[in-house]
N, C-alpha and C. Protein backbone atom coordinates (compact mmCIF):
# COMPACT_ATOMS: atom_id res chain seq x y z
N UNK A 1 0.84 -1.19 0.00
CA UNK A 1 0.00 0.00 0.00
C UNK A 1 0.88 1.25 0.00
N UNK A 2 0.25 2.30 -0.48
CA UNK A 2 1.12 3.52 0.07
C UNK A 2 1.73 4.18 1.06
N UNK A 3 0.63 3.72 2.10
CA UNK A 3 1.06 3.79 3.73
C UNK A 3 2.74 3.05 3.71
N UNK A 4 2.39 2.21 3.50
CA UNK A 4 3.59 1.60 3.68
C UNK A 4 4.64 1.09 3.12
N UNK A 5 4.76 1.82 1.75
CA UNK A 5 6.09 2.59 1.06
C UNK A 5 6.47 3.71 1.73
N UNK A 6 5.60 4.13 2.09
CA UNK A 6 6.18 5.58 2.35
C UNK A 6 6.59 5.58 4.20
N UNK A 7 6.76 4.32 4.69
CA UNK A 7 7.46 4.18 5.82
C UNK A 7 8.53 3.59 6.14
N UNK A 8 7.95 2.45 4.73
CA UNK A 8 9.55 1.94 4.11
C UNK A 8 10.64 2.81 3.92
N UNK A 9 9.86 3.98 3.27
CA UNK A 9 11.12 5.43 2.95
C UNK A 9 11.47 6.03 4.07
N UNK A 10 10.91 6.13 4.60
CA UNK A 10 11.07 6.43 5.89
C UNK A 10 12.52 5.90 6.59
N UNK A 11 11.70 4.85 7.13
CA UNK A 11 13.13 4.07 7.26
C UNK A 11 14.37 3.68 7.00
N UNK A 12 14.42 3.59 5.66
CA UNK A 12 15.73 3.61 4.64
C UNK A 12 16.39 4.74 5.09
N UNK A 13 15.84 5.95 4.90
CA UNK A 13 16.36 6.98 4.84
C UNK A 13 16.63 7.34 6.54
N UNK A 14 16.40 6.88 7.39
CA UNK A 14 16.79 7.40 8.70
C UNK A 14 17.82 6.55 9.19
N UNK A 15 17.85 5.15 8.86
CA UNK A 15 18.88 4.27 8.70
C UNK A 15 19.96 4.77 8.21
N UNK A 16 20.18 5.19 7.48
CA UNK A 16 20.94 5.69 5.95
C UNK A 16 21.84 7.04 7.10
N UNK A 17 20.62 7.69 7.52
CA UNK A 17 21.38 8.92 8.19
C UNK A 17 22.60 8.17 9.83
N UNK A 18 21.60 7.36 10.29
CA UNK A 18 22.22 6.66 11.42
C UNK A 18 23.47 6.17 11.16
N UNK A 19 23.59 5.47 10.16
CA UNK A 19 24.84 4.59 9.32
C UNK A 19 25.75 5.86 8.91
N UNK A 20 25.57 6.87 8.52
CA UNK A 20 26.44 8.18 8.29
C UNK A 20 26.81 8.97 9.13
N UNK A 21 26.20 9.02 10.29
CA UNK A 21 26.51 10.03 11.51
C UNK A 21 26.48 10.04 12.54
N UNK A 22 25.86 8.26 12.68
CA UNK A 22 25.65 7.92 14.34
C UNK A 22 26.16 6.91 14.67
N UNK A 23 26.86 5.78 14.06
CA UNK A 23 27.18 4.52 14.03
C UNK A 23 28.59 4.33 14.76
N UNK A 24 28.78 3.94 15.62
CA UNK A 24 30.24 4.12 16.45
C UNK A 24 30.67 3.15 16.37
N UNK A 25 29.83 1.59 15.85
CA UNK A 25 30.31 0.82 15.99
C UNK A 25 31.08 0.27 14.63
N UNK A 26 30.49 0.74 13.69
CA UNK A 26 31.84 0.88 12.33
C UNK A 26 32.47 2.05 12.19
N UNK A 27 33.76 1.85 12.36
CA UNK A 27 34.99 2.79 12.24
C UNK A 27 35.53 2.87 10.92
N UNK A 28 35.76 2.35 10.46
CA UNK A 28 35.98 2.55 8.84
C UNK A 28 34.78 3.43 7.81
N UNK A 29 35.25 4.21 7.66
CA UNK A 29 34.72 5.12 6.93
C UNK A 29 34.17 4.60 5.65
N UNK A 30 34.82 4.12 5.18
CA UNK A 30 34.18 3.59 3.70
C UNK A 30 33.30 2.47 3.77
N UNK A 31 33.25 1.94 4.86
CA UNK A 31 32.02 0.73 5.42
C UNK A 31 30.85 1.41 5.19
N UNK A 32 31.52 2.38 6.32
CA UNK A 32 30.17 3.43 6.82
C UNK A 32 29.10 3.83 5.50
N UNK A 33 30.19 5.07 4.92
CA UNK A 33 29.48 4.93 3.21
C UNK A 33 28.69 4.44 2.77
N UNK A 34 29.39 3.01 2.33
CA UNK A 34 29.08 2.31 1.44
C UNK A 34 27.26 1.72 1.94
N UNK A 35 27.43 1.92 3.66
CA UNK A 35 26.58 1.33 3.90
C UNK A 35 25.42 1.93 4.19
N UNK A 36 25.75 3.52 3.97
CA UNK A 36 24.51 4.54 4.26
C UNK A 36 24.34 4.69 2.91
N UNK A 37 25.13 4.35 2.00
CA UNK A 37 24.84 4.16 0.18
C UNK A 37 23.35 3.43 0.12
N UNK A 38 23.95 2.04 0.80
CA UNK A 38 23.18 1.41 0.26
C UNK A 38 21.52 1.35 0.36
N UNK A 39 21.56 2.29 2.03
CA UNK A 39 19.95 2.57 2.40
C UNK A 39 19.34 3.80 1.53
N UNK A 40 20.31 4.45 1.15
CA UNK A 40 19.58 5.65 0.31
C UNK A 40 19.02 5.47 -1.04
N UNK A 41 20.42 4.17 -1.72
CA UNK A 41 19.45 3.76 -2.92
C UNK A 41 18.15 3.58 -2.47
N UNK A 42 17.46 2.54 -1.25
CA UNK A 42 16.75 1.64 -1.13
C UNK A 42 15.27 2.80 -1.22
N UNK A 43 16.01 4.34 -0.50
CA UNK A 43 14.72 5.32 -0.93
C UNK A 43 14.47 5.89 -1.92
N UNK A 44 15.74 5.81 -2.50
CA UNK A 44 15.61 6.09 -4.19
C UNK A 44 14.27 5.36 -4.95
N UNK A 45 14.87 3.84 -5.19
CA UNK A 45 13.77 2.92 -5.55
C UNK A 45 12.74 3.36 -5.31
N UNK A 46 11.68 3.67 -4.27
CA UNK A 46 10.83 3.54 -3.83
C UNK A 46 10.54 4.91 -3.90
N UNK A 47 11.33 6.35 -4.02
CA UNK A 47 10.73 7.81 -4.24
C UNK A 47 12.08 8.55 -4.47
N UNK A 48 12.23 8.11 -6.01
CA UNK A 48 13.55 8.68 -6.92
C UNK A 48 13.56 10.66 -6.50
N UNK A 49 12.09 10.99 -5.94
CA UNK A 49 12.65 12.51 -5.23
C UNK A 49 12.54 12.62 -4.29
N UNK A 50 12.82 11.43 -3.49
CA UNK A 50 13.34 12.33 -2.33
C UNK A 50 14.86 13.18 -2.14
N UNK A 51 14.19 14.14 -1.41
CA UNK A 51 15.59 15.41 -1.93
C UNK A 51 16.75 14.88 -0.65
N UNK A 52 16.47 14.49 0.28
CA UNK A 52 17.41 14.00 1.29
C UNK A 52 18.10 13.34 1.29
N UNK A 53 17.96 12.38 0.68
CA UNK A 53 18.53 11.26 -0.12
C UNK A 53 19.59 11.50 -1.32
N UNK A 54 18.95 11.94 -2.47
CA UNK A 54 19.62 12.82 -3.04
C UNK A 54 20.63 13.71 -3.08
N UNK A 55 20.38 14.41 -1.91
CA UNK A 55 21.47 15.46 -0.93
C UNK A 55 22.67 14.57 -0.67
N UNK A 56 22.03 13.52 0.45
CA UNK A 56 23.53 12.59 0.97
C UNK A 56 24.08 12.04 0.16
N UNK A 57 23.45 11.14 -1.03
CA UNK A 57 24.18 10.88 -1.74
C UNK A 57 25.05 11.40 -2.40
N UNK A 58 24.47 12.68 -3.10
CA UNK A 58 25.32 13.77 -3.79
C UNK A 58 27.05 14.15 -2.75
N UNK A 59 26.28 14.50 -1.78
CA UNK A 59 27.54 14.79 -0.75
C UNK A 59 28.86 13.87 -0.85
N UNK A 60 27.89 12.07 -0.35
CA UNK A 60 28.82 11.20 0.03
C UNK A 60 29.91 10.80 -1.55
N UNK A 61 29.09 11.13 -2.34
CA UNK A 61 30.04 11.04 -4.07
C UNK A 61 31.01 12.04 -4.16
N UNK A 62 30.77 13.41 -3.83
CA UNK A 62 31.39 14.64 -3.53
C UNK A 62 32.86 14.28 -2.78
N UNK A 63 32.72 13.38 -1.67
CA UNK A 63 33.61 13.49 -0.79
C UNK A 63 34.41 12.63 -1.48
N UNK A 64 34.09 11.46 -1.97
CA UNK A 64 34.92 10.05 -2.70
C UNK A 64 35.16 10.85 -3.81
N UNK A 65 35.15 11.83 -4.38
CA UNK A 65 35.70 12.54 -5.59
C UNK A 65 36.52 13.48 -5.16
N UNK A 66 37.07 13.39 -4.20
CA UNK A 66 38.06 14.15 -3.15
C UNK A 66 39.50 13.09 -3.22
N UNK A 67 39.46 12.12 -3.43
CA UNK A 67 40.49 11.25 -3.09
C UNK A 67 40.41 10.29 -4.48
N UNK A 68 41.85 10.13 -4.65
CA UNK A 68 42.30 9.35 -5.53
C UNK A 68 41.92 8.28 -5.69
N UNK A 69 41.38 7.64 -6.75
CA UNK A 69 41.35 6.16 -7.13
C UNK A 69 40.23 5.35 -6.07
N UNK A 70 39.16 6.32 -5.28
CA UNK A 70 38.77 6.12 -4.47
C UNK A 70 37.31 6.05 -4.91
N UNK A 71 35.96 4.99 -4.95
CA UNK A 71 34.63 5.00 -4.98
C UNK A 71 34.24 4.00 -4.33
N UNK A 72 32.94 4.59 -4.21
CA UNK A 72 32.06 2.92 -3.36
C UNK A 72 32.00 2.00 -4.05
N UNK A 73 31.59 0.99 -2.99
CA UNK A 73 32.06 -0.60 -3.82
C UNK A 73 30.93 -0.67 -4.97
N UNK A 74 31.31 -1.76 -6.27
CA UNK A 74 31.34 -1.76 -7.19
C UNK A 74 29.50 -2.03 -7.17
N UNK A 75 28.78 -2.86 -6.62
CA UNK A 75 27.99 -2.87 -6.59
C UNK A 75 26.96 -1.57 -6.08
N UNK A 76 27.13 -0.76 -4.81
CA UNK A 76 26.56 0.71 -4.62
C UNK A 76 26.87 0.77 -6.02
N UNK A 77 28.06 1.50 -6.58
CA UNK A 77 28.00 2.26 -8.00
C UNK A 77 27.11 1.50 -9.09
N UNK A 78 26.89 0.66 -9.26
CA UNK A 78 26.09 0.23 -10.22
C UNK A 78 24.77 0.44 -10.30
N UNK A 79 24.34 0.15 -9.00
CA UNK A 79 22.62 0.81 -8.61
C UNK A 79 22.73 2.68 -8.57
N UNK A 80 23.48 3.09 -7.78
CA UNK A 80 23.54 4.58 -8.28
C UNK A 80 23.50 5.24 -9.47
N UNK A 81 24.16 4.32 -10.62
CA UNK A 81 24.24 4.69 -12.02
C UNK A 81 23.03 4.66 -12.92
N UNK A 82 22.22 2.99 -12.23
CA UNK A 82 20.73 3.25 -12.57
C UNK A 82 19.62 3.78 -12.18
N UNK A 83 20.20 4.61 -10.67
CA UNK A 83 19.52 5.87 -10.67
C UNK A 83 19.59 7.02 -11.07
N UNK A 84 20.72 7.07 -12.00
CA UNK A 84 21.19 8.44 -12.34
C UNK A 84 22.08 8.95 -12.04
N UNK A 85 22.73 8.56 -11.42
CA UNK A 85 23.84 9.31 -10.65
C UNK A 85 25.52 8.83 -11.05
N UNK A 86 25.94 10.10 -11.02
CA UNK A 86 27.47 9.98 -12.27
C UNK A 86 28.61 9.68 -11.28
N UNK A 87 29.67 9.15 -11.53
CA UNK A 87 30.67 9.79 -10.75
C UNK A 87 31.82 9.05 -11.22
């Protein structure tokens, strides 16, 4: 139902933020990423505008385009690409 896509998004996306800014228990940064990547696709799928989503992602590509020879793992990039997103 709609109710409950749109809590699904919900979720993804607060996950997504938790995994990026609250998570103490992965220390590796590119875990972290990869792994707040992967909840934001999951709101993508389900509401290609959400702008929050969008935002972090944009950001978290921003930052990996800061450093050499450096992107999320091969799989994030592949779903990002079929959402649109360059890098």
């Amino acid at each position: 139902t709609p109710e409950v896509l749109k809590l699904r998004e919900k979720v993804y996306l607060n996950y997504g933020l938790f995994l990026e800014y609250r998570d103490n228990e992965v220390t590796n940064m590119r875990d972290k990423m990869n792994n707040a990547l992967r909840q934001y696709v999951e709101v993508l799928k389900i509401n290609p505008d959400n702008e929050k989503a969008i935002t972090e992602v944009e950001q978290i590509l921003g930052i990996y385009s800061t450093f050499p020879n450096r992107q999320p793992d091969e799989d994030v990039m592949a779903e990002l690409k079929e959402l649109g997103f360059k890098f």
